[in-house]
PDB file of N, CA and C in Angstrom:
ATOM      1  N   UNK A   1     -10.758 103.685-157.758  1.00  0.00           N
ATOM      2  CA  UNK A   1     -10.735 104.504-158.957  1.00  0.00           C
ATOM      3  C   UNK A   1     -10.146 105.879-158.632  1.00  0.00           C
ATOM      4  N   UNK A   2      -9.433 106.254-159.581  1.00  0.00           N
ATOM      5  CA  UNK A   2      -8.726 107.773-158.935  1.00  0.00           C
ATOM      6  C   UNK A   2      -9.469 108.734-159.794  1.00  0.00           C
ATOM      7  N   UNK A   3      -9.841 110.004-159.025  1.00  0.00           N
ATOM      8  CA  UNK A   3     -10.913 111.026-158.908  1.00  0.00           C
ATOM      9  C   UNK A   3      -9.844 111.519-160.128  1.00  0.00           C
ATOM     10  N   UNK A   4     -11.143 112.399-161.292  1.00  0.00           N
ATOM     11  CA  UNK A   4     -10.643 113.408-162.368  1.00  0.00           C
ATOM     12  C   UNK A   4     -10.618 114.592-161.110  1.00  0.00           C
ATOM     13  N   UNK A   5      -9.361 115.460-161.283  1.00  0.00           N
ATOM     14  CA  UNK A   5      -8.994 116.618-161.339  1.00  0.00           C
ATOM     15  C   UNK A   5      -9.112 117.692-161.996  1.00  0.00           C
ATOM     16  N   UNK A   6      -9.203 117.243-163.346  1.00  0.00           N
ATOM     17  CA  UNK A   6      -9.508 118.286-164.653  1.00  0.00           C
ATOM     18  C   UNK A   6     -10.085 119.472-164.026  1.00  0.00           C
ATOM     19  N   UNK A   7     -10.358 120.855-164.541  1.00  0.00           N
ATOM     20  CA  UNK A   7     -11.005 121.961-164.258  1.00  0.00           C
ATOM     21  C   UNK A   7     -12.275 121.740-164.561  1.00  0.00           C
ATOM     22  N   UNK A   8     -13.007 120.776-165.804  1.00  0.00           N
ATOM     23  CA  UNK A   8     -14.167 120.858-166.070  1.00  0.00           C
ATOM     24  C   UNK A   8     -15.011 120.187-165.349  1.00  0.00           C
ATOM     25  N   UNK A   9     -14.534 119.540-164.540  1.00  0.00           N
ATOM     26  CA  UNK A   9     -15.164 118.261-163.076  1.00  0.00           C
ATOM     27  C   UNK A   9     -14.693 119.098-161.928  1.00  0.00           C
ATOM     28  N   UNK A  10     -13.532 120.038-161.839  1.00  0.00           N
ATOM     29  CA  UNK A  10     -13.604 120.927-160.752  1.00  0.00           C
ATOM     30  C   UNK A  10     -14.481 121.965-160.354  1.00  0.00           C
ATOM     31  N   UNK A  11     -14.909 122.150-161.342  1.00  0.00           N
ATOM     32  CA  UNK A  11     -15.919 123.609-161.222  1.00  0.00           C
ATOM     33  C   UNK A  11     -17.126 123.595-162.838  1.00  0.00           C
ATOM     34  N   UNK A  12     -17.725 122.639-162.673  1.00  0.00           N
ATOM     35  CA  UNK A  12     -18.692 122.392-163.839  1.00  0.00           C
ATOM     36  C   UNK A  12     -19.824 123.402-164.048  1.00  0.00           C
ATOM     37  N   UNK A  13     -19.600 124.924-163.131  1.00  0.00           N
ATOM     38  CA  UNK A  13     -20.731 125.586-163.024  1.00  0.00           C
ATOM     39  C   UNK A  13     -20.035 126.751-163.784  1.00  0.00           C
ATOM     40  N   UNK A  14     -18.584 126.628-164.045  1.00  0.00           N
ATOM     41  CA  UNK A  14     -17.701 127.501-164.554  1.00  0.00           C
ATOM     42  C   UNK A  14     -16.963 126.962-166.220  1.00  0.00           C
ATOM     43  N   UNK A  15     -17.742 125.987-166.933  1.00  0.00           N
ATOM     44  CA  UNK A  15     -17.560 125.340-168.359  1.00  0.00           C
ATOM     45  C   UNK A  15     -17.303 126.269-169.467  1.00  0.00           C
ATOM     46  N   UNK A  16     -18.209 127.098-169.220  1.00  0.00           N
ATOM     47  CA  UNK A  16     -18.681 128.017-170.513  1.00  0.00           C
ATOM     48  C   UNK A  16     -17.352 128.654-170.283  1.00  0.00           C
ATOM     49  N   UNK A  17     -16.961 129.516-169.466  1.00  0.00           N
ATOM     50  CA  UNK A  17     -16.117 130.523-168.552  1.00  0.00           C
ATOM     51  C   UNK A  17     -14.942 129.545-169.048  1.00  0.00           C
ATOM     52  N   UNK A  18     -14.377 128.737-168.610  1.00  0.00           N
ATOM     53  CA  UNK A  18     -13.283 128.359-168.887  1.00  0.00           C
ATOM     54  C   UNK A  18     -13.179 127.928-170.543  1.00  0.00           C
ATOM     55  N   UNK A  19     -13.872 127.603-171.220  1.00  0.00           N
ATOM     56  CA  UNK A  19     -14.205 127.603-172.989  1.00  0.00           C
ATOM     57  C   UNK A  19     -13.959 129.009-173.168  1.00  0.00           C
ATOM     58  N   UNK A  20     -14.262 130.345-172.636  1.00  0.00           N
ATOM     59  CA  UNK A  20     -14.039 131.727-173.315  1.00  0.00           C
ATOM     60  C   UNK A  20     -12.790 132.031-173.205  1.00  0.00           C
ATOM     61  N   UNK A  21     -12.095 131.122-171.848  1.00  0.00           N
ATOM     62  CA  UNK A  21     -10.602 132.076-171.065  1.00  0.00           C
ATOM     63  C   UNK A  21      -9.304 131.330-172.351  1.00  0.00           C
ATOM     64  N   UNK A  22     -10.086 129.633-171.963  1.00  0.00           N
ATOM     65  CA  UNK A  22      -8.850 129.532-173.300  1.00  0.00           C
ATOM     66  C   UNK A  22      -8.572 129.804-174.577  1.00  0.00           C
ATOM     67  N   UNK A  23      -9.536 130.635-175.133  1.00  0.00           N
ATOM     68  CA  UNK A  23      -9.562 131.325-176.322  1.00  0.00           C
ATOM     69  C   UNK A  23      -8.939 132.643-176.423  1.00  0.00           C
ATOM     70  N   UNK A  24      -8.860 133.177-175.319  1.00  0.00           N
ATOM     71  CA  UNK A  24      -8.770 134.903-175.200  1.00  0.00           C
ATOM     72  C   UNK A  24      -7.855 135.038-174.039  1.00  0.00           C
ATOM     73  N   UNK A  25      -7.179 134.198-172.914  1.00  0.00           N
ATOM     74  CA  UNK A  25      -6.465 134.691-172.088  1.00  0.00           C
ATOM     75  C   UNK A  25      -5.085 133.771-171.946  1.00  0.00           C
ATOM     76  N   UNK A  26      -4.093 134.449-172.371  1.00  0.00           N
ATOM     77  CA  UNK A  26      -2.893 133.585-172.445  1.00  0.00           C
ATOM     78  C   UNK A  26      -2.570 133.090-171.242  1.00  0.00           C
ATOM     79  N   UNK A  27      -2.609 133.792-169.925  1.00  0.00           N
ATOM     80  CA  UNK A  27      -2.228 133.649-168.199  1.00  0.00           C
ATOM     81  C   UNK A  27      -2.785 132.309-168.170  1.00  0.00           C
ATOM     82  N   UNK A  28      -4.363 132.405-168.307  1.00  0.00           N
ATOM     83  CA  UNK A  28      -5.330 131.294-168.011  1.00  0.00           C
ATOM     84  C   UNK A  28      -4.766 129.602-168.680  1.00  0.00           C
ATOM     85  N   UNK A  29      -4.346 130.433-170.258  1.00  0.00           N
ATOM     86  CA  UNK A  29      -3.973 129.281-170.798  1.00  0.00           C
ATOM     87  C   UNK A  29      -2.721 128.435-170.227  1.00  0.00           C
ATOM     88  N   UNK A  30      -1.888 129.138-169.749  1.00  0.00           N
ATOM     89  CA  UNK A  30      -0.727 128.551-169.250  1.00  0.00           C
ATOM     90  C   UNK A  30      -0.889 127.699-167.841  1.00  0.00           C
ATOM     91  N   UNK A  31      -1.570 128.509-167.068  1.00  0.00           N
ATOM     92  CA  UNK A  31      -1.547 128.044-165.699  1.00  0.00           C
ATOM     93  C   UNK A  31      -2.774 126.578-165.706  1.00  0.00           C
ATOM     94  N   UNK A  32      -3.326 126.954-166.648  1.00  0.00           N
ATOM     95  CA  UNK A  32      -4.516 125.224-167.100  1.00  0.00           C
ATOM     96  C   UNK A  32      -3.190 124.104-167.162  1.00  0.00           C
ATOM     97  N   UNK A  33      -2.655 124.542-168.259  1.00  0.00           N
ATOM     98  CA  UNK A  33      -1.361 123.455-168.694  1.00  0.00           C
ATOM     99  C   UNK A  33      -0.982 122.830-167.876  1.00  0.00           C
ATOM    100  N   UNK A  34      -0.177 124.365-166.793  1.00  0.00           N
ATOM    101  CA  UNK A  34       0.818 123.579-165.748  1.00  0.00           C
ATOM    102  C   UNK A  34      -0.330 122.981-165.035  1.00  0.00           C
ATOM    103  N   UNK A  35      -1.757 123.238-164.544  1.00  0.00           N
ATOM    104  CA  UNK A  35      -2.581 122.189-163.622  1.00  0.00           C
ATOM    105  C   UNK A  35      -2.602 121.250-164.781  1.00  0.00           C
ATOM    106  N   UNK A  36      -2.878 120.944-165.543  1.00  0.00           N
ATOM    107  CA  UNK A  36      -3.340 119.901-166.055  1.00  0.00           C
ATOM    108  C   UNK A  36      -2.156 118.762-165.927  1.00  0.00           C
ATOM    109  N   UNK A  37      -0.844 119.343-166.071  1.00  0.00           N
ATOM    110  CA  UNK A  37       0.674 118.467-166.334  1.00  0.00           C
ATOM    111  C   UNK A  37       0.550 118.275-164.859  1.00  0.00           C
ATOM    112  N   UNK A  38       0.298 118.806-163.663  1.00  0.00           N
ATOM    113  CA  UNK A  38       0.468 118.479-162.490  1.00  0.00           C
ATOM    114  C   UNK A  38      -0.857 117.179-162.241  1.00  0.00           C
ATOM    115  N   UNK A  39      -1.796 117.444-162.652  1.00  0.00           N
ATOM    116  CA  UNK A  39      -2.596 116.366-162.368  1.00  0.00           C
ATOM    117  C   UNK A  39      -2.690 115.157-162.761  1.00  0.00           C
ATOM    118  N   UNK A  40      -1.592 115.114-163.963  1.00  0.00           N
ATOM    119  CA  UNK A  40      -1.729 114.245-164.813  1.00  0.00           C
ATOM    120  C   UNK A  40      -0.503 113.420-164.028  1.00  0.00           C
ATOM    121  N   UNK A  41       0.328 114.526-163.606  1.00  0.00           N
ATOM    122  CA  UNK A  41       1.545 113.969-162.455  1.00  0.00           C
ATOM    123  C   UNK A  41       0.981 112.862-161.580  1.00  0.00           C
ATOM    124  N   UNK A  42       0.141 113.930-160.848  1.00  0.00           N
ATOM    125  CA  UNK A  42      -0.552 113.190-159.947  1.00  0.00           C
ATOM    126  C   UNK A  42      -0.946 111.720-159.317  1.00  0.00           C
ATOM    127  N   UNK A  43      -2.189 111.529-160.703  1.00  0.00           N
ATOM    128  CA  UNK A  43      -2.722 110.729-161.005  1.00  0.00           C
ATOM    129  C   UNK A  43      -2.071 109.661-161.200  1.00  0.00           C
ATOM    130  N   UNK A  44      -0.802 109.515-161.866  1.00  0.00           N
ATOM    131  CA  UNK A  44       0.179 108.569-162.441  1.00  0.00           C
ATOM    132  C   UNK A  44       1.055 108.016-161.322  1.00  0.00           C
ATOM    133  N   UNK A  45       0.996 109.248-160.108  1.00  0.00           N
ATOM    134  CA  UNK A  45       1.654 108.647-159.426  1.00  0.00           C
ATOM    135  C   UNK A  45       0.736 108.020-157.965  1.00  0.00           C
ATOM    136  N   UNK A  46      -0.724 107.969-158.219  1.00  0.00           N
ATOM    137  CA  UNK A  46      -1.334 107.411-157.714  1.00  0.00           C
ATOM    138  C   UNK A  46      -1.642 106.057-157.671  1.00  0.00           C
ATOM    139  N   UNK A  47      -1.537 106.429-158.977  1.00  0.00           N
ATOM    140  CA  UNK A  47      -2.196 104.415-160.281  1.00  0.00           C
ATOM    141  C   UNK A  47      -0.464 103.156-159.888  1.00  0.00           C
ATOM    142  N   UNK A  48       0.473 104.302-159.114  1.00  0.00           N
ATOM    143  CA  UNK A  48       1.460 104.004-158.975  1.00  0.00           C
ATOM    144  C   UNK A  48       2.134 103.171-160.880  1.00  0.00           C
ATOM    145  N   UNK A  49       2.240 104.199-161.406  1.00  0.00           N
ATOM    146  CA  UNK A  49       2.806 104.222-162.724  1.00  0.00           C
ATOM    147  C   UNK A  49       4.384 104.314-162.439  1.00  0.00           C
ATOM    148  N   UNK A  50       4.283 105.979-161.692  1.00  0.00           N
ATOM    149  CA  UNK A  50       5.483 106.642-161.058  1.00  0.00           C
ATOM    150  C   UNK A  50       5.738 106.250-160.190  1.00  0.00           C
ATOM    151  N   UNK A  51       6.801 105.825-159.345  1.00  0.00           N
ATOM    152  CA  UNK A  51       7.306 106.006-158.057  1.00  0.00           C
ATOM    153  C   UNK A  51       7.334 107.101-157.917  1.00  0.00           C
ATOM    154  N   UNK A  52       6.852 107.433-155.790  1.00  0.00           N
ATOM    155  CA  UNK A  52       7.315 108.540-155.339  1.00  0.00           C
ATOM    156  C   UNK A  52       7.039 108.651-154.236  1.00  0.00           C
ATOM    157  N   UNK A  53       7.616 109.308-153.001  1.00  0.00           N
ATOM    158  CA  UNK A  53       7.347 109.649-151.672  1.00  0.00           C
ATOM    159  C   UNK A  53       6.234 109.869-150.968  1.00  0.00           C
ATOM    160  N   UNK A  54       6.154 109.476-150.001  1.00  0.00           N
ATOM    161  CA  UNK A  54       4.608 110.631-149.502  1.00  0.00           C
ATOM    162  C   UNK A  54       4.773 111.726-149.456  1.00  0.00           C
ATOM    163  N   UNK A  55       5.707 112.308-148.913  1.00  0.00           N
ATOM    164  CA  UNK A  55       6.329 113.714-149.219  1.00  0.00           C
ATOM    165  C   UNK A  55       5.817 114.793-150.326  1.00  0.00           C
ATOM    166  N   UNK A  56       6.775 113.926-151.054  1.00  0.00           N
ATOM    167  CA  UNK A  56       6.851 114.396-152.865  1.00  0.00           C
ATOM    168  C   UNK A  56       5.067 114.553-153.370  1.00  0.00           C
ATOM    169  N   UNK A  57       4.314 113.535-153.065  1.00  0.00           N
ATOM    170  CA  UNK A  57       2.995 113.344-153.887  1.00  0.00           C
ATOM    171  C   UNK A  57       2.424 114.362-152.901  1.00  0.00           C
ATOM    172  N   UNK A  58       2.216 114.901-151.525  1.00  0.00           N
ATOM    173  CA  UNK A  58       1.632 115.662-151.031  1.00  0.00           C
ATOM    174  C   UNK A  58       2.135 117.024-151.393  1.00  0.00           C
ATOM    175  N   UNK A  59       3.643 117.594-151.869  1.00  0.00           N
ATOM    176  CA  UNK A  59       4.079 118.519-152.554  1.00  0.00           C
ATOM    177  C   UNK A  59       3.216 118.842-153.700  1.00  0.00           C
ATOM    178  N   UNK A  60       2.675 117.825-154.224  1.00  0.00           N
ATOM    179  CA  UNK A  60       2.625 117.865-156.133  1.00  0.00           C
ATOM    180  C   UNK A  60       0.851 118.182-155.357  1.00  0.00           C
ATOM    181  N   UNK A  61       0.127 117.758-154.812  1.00  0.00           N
ATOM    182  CA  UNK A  61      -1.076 118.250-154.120  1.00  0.00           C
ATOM    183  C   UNK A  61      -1.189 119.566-153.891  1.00  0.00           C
ATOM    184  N   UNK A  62      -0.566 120.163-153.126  1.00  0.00           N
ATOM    185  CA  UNK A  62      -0.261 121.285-152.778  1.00  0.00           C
ATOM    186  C   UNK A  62      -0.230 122.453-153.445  1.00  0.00           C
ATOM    187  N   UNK A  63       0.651 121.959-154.671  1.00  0.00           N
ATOM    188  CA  UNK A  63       0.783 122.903-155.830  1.00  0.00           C
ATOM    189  C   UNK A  63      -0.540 122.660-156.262  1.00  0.00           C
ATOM    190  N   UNK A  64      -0.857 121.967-156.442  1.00  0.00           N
ATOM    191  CA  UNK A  64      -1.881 122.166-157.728  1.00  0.00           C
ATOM    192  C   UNK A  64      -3.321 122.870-156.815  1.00  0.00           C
ATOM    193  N   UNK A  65      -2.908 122.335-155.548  1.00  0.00           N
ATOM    194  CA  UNK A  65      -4.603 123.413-155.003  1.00  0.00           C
ATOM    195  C   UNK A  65      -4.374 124.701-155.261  1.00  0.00           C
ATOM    196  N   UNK A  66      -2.639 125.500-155.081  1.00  0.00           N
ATOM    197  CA  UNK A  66      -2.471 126.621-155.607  1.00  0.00           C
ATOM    198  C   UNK A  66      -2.770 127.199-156.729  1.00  0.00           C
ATOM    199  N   UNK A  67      -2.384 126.038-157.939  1.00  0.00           N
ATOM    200  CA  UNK A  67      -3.115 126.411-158.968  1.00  0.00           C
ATOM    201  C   UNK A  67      -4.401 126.493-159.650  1.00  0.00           C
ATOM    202  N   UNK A  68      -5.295 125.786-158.674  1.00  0.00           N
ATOM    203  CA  UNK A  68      -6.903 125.753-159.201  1.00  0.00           C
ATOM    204  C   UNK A  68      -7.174 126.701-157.899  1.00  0.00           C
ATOM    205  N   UNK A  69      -6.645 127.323-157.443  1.00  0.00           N
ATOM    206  CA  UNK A  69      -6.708 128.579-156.417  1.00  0.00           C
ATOM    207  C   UNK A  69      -6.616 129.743-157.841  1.00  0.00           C
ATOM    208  N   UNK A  70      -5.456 129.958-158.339  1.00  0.00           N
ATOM    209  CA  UNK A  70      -5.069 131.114-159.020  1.00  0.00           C
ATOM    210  C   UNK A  70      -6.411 131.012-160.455  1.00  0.00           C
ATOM    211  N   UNK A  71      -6.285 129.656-160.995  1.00  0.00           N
ATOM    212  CA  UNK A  71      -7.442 129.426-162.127  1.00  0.00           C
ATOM    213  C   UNK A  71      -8.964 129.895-161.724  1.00  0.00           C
ATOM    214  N   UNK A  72      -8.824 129.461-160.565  1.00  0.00           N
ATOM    215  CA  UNK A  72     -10.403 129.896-159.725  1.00  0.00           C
ATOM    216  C   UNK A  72     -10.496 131.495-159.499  1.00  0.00           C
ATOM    217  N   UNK A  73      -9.930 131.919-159.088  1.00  0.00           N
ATOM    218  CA  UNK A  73      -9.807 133.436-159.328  1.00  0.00           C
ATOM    219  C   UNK A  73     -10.060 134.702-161.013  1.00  0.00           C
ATOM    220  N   UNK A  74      -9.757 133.346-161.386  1.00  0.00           N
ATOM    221  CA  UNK A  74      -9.415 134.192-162.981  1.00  0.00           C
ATOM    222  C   UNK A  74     -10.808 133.769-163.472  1.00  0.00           C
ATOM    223  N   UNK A  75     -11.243 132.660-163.204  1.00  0.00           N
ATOM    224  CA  UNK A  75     -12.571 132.571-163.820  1.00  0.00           C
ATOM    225  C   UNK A  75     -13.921 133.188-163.129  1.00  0.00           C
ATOM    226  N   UNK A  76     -13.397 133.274-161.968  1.00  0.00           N
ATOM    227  CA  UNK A  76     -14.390 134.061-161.397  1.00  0.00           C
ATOM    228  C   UNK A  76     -14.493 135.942-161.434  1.00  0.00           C
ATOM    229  N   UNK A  77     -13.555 136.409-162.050  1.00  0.00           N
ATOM    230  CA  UNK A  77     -13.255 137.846-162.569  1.00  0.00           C
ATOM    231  C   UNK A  77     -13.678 137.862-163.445  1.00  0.00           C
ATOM    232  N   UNK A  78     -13.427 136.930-164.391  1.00  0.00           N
ATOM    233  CA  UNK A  78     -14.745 136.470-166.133  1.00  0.00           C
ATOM    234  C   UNK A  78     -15.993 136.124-165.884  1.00  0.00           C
ATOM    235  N   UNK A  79     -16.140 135.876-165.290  1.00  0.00           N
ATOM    236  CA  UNK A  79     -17.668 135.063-165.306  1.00  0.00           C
ATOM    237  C   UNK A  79     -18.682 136.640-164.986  1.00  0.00           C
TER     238      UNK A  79
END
């Protein structure tokens, strides 16, 4: 079974916090997107939907820890 990524299974102690940011913070809102479009990448190319490299799928990893790095930051300045 391939693991949810989502932010709300990433950090479930941070729900409320991420419900206030996407209402009120455009940064937050964007950089959710691009994690969310990356995970959704991900995932697809796990379920092997997508073809793709080991390379490439450890790239698309990479990024996205960056981005629940930068999301994690922002919710933790709100909270």
């Amino acid at each position: 079974m391939i693991e949810s990524h989502d932010l709300f299974h990433e950090f479930p102690e941070h729900q409320e916090t991420i419900r206030k940011l996407m209402l009120s913070n455009d940064q937050f809102v964007a950089l959710m997107k691009d994690y969310d479009d990356l995970d959704h990448k991900i995932a697809r190319i796990e379920q092997r939907v997508e073809p793709a490299t080991d390379l490439y799928a450890e790239e698309l990893k990479y990024l996205r820890v960056r981005l629940k790095d930068k999301l994690y930051q922002l919710l933790t300045k709100a909270a």
